[in-house]
C-alpha atoms as a PDB file:
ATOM      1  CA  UNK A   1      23.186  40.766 -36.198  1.00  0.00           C
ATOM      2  CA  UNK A   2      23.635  37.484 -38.059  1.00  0.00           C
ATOM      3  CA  UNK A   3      23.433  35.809 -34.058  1.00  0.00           C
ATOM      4  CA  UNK A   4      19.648  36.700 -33.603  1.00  0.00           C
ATOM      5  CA  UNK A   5      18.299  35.488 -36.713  1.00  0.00           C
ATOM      6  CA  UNK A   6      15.807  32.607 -36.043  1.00  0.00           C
ATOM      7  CA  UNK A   7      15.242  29.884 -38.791  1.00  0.00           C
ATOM      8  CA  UNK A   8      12.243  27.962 -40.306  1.00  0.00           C
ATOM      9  CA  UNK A   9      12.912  24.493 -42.107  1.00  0.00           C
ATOM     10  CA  UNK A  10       9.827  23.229 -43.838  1.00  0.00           C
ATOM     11  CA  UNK A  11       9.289  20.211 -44.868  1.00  0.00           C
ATOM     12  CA  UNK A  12       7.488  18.065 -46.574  1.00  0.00           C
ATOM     13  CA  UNK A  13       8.225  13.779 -46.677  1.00  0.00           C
ATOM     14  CA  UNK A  14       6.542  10.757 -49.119  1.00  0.00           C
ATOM     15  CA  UNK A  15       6.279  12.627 -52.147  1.00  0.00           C
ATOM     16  CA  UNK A  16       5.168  10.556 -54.662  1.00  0.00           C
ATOM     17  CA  UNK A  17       1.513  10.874 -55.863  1.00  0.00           C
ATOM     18  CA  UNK A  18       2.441  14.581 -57.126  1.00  0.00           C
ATOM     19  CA  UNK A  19       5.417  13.497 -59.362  1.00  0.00           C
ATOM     20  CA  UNK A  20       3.912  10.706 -60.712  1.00  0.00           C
ATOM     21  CA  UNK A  21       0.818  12.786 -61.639  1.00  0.00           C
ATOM     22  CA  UNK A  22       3.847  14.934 -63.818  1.00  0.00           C
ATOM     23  CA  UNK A  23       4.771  11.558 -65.225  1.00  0.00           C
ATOM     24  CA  UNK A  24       1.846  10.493 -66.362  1.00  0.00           C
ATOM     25  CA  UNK A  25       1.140   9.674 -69.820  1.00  0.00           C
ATOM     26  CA  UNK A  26      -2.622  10.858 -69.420  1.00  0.00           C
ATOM     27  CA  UNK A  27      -1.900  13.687 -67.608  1.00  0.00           C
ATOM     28  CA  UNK A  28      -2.842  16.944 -69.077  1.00  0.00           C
ATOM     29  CA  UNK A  29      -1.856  19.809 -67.252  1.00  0.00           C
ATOM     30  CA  UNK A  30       1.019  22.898 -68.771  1.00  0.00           C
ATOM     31  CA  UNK A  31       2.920  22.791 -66.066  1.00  0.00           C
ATOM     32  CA  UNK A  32       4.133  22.537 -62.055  1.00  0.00           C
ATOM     33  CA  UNK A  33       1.903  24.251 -61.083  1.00  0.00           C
ATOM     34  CA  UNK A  34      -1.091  23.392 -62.651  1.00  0.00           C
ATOM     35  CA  UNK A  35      -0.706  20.105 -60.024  1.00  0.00           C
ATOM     36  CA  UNK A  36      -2.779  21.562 -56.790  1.00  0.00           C
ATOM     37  CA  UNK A  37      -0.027  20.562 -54.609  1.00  0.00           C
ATOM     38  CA  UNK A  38       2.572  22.524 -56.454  1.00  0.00           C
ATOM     39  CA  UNK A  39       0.190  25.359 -56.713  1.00  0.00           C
ATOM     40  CA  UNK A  40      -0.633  25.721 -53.125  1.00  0.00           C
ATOM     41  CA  UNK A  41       3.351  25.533 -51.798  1.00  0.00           C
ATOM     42  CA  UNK A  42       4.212  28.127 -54.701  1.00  0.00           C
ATOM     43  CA  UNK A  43       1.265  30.128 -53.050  1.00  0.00           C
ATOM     44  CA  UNK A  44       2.775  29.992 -49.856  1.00  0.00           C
ATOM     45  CA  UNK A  45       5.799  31.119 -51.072  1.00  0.00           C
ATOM     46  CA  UNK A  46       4.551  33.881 -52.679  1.00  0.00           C
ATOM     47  CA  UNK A  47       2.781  35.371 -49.664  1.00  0.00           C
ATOM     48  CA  UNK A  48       5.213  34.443 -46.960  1.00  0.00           C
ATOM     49  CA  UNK A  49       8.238  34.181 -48.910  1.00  0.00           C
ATOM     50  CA  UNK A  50       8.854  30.407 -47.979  1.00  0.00           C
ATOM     51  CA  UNK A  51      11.742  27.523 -49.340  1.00  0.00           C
ATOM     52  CA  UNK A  52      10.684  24.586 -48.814  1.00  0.00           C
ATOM     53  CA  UNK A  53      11.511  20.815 -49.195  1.00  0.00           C
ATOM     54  CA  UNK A  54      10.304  18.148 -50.936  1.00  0.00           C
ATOM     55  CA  UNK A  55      11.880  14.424 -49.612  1.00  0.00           C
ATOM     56  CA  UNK A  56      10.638  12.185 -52.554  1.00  0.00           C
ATOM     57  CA  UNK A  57      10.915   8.450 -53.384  1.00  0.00           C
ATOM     58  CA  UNK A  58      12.520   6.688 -55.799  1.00  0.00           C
ATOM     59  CA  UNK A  59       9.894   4.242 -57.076  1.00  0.00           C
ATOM     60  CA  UNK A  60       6.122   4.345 -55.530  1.00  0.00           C
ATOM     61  CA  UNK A  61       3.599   1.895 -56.482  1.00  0.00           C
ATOM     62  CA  UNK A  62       3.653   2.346 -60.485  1.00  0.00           C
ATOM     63  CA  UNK A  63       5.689   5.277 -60.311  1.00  0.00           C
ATOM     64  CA  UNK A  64       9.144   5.857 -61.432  1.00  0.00           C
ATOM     65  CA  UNK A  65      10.903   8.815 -60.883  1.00  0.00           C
ATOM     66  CA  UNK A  66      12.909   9.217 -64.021  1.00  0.00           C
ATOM     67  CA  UNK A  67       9.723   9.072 -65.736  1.00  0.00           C
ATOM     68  CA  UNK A  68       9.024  12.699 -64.970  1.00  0.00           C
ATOM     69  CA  UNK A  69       9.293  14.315 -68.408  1.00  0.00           C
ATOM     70  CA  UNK A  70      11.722  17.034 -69.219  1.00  0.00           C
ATOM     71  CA  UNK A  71       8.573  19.291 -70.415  1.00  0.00           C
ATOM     72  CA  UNK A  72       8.905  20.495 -66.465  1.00  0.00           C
ATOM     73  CA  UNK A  73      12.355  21.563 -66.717  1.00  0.00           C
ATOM     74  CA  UNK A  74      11.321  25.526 -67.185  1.00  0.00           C
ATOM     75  CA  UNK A  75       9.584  25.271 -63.963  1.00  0.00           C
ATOM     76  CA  UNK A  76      11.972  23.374 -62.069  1.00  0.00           C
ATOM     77  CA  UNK A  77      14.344  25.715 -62.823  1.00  0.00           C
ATOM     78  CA  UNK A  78      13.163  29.050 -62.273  1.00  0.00           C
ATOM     79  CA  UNK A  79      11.827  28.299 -58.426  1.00  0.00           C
ATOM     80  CA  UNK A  80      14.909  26.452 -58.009  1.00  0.00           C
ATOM     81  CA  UNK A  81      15.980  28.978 -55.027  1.00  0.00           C
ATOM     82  CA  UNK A  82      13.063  28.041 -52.731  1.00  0.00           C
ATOM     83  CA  UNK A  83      11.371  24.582 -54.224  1.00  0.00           C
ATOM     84  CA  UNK A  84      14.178  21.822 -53.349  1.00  0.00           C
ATOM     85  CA  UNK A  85      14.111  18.385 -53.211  1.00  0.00           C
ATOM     86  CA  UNK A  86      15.860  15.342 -51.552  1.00  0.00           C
ATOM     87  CA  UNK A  87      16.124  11.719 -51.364  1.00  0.00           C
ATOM     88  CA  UNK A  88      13.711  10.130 -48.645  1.00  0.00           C
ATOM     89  CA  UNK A  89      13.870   6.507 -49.980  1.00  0.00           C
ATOM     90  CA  UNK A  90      14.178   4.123 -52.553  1.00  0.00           C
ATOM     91  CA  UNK A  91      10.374   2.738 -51.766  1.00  0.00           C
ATOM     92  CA  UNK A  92       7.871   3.205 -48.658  1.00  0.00           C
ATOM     93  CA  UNK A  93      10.248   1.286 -46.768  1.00  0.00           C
ATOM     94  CA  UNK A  94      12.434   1.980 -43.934  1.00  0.00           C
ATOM     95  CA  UNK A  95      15.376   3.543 -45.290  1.00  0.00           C
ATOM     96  CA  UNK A  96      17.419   1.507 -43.233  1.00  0.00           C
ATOM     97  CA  UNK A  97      16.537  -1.638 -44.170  1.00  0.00           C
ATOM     98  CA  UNK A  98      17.290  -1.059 -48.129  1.00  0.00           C
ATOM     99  CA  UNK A  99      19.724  -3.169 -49.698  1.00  0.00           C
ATOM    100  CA  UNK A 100      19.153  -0.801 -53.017  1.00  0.00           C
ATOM    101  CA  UNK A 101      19.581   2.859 -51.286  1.00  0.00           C
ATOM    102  CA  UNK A 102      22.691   3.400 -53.720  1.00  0.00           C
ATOM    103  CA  UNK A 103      20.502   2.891 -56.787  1.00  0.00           C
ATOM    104  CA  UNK A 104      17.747   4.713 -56.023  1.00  0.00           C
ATOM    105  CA  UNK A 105      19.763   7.600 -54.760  1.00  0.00           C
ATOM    106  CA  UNK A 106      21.439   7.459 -58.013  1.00  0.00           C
ATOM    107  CA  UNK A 107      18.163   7.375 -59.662  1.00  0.00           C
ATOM    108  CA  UNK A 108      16.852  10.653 -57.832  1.00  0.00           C
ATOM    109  CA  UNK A 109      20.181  12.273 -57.855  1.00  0.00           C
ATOM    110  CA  UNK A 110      20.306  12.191 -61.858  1.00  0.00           C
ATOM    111  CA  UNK A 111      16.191  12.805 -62.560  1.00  0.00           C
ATOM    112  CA  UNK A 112      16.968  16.079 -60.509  1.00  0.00           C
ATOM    113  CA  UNK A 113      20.239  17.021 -62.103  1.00  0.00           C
ATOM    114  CA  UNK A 114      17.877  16.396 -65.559  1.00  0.00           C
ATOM    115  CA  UNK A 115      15.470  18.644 -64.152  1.00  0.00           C
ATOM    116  CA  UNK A 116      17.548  21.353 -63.216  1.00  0.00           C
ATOM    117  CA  UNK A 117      15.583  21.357 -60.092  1.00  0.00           C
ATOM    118  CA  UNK A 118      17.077  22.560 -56.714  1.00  0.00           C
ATOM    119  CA  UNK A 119      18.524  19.849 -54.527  1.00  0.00           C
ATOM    120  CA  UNK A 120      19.341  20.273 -50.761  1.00  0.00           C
ATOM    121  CA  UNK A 121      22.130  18.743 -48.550  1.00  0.00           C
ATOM    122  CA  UNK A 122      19.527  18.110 -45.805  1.00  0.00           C
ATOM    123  CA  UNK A 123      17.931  15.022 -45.856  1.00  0.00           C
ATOM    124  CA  UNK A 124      15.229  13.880 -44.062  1.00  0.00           C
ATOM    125  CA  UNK A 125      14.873   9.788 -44.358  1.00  0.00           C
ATOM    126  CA  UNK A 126      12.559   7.024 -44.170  1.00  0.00           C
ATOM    127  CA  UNK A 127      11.684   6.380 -40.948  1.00  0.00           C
ATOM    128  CA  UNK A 128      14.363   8.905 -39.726  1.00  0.00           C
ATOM    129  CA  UNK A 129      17.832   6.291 -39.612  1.00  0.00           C
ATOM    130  CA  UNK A 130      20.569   5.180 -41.298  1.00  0.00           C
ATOM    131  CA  UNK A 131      23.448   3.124 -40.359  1.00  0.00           C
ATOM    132  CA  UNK A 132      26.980   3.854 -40.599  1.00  0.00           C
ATOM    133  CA  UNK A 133      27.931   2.776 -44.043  1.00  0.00           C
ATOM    134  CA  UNK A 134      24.743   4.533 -45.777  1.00  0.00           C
ATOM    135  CA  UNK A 135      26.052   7.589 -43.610  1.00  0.00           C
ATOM    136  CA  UNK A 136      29.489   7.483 -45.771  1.00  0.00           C
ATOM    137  CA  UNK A 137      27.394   6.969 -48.629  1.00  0.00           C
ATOM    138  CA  UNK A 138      25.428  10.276 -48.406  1.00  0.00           C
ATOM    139  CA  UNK A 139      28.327  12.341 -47.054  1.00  0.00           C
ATOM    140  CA  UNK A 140      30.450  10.898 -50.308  1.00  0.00           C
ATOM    141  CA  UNK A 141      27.464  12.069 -52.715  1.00  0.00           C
ATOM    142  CA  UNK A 142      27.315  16.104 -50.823  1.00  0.00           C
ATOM    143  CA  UNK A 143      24.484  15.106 -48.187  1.00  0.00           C
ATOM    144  CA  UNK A 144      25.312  17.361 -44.928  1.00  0.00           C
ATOM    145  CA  UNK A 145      22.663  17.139 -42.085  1.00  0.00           C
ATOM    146  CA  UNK A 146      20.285  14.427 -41.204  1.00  0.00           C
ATOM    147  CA  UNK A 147      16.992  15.736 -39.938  1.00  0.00           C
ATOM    148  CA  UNK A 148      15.967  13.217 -37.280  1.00  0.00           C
ATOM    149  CA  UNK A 149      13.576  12.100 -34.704  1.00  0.00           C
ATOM    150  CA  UNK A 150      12.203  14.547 -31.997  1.00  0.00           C
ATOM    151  CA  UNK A 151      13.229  12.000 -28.792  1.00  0.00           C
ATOM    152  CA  UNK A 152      15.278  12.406 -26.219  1.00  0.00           C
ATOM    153  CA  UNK A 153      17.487   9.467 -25.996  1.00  0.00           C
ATOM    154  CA  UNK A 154      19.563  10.265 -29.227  1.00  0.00           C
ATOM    155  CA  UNK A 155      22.529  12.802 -28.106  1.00  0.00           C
ATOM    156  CA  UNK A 156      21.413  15.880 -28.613  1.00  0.00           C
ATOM    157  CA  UNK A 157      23.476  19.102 -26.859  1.00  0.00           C
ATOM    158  CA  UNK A 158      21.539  22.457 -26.233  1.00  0.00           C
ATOM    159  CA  UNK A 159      20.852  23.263 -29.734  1.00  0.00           C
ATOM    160  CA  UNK A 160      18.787  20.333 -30.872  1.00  0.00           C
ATOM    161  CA  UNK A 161      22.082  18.945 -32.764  1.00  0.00           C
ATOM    162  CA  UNK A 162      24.475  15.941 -32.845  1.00  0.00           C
ATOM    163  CA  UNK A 163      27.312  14.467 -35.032  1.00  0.00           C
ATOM    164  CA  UNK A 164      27.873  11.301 -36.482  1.00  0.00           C
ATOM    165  CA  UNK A 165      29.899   9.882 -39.122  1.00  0.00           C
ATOM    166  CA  UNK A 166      30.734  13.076 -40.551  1.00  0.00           C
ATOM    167  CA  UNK A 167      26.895  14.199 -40.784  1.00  0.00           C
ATOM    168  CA  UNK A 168      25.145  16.812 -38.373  1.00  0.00           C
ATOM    169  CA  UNK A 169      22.470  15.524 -36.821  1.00  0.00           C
ATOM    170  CA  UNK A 170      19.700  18.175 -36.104  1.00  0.00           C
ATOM    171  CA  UNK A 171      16.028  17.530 -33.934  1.00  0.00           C
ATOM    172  CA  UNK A 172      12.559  17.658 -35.655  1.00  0.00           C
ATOM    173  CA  UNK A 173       9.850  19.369 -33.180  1.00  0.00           C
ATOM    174  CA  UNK A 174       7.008  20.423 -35.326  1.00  0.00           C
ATOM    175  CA  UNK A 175       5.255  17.106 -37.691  1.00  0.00           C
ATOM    176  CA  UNK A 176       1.947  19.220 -38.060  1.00  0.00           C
ATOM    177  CA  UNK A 177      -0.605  15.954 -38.530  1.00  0.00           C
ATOM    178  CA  UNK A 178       0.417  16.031 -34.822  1.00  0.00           C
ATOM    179  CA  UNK A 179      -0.758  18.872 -33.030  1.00  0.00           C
ATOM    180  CA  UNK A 180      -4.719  18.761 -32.046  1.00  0.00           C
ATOM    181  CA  UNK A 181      -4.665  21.784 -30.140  1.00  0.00           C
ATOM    182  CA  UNK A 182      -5.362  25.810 -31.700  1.00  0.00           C
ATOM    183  CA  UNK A 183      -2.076  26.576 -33.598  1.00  0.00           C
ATOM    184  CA  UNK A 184      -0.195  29.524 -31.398  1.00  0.00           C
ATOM    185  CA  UNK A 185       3.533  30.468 -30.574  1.00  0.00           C
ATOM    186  CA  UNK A 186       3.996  28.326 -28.035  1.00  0.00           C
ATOM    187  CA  UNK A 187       2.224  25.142 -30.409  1.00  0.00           C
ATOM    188  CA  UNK A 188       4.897  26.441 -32.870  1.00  0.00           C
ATOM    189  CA  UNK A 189       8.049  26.650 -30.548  1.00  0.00           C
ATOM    190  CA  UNK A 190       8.170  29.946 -31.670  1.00  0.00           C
ATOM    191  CA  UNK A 191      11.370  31.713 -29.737  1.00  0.00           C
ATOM    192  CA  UNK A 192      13.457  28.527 -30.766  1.00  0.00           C
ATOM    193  CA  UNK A 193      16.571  29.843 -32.841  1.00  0.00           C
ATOM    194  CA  UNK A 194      15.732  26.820 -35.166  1.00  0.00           C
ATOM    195  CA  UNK A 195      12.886  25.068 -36.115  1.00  0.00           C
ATOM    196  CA  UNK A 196      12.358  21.923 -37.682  1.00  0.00           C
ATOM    197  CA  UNK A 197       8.579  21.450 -39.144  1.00  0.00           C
ATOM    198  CA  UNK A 198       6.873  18.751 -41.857  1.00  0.00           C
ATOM    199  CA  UNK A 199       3.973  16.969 -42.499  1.00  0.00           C
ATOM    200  CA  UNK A 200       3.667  14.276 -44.967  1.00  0.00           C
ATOM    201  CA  UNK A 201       2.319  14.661 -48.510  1.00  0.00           C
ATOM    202  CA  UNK A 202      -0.802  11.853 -47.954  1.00  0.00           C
ATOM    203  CA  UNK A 203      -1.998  14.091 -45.071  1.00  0.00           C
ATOM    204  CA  UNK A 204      -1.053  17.534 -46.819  1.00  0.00           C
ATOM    205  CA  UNK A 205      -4.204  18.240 -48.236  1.00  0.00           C
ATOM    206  CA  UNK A 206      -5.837  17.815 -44.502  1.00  0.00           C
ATOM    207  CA  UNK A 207      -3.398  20.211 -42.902  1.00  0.00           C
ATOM    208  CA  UNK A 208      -2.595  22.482 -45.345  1.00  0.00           C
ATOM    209  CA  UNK A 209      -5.093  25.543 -43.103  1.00  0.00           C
ATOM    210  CA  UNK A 210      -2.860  24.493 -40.027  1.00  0.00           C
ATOM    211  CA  UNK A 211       0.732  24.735 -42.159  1.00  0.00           C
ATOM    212  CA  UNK A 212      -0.041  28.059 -43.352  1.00  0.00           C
ATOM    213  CA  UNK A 213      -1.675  29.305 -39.843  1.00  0.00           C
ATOM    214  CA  UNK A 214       2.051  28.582 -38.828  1.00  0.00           C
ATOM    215  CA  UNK A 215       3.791  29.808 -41.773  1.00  0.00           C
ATOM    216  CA  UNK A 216       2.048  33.114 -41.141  1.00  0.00           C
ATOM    217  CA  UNK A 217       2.601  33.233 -37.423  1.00  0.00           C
ATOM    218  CA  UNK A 218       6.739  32.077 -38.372  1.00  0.00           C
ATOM    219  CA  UNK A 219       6.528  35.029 -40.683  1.00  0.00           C
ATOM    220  CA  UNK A 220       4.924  37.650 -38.312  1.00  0.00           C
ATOM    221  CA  UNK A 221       7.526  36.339 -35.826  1.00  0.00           C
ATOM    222  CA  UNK A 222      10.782  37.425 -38.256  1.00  0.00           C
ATOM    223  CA  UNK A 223      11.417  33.943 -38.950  1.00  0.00           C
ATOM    224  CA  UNK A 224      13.993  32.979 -41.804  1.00  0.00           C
ATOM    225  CA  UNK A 225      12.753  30.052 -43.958  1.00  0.00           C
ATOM    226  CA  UNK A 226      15.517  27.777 -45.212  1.00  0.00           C
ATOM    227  CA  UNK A 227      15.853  24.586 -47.269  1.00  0.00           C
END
């Protein structure tokens, strides 16, 4: 029955480093996957079946994201049904706090469209808040659910959810650069009908053995992934 299915979001937020490596002029690689962290997610996803998501900025240090070429476009397109993407921020700063968030959601919006890469309608933000205009904002451009912080004075009800300004609201439990203890079911939350989990991409390469000790343990434990 479609009531006892249990679902997986993975996550991953401040991607940067691995798009701009696409972008770059000196770069020589064929394709997605030839980038290590492409190769390793598309890995996962091969032996666990995962979808996962990718929040990305705008603009990071010399890196523009409408500089990604549209060599890529073959690749983005064909794992379009599990690799998605979404807006994080404009820049590594609070999401918030941006005066430009339009913009450089513009800027992402049309780079993916370009790409033919998959978007989502989940979006995870910059330090994790947005205030009631930028809510209108995303809900006007398709955004759906705001993945936010895992503390207990926001609103939640019994199923880790709230709603505000048109957007659902849903808790994130797992952030993987967290947990110092042996990864198990009860580490994992596993019995939860949902399950928010992410790590960041400048830790990814450090947790990647803990990730997929999870992903395997989500998988054993008839998890769903979704994205």
């Amino acid at each position: 029955m479609k009531d006892s299915i249990k679902y997986c979001h993975l996550s991953v937020d401040d991607v940067g480093e691995s798009l701009r490596r696409l972008a770059s002029a000196t770069n020589a690689t064929n394709g997605l996957f030839d980038i290590a962290f492409f190769n390793t997610i598309k890995k996962w996803h091969e032996r666990f079946g995962i979808k996962i998501t990718l929040y990305c900025y705008a603009l990071a240090n010399d890196f523009i994201i409408s500089e990604i070429p549209s060599c890529y476009r073959r690749d983005f397109v064909q794992n379009a049904s599990w690799l998605k993407f979404g807006y994080h921020a404009k820049c590594a700063k609070p999401f918030i706090e941006e005066t430009g968030y339009k913009a450089g959601f513009n800027l992402f919006n049309d780079t993916i469209k370009r790409l033919g890469a998959g978007k989502t309608n989940t979006l995870r933000l910059h330090y994790w808040q947005a205030n009631p205009e930028q809510k209108k904002f995303l809900r006007s451009k398709g955004v759906r659910t705001l993945l936010t912080k895992d503390d207990d004075s926001l609103p939640y009800n019994e199923n880790d959810i709230f709603q505000s300004e048109g957007l659902m609201h849903r808790r994130t439990r797992i952030r993987f650069e967290n947990i110092d203890t042996v990864i198990t079911p009860e580490v994992l939350q596993i019995g939860n009908k949902y399950i928010v989990a992410f790590t960041h991409e400048w830790c990814f390469d450090k947790e990647a053995e803990k990730i997929e000790r999870a992903l395997q343990l989500y998988s054993e434990h008839g998890y769903k992934f979704i994205a």
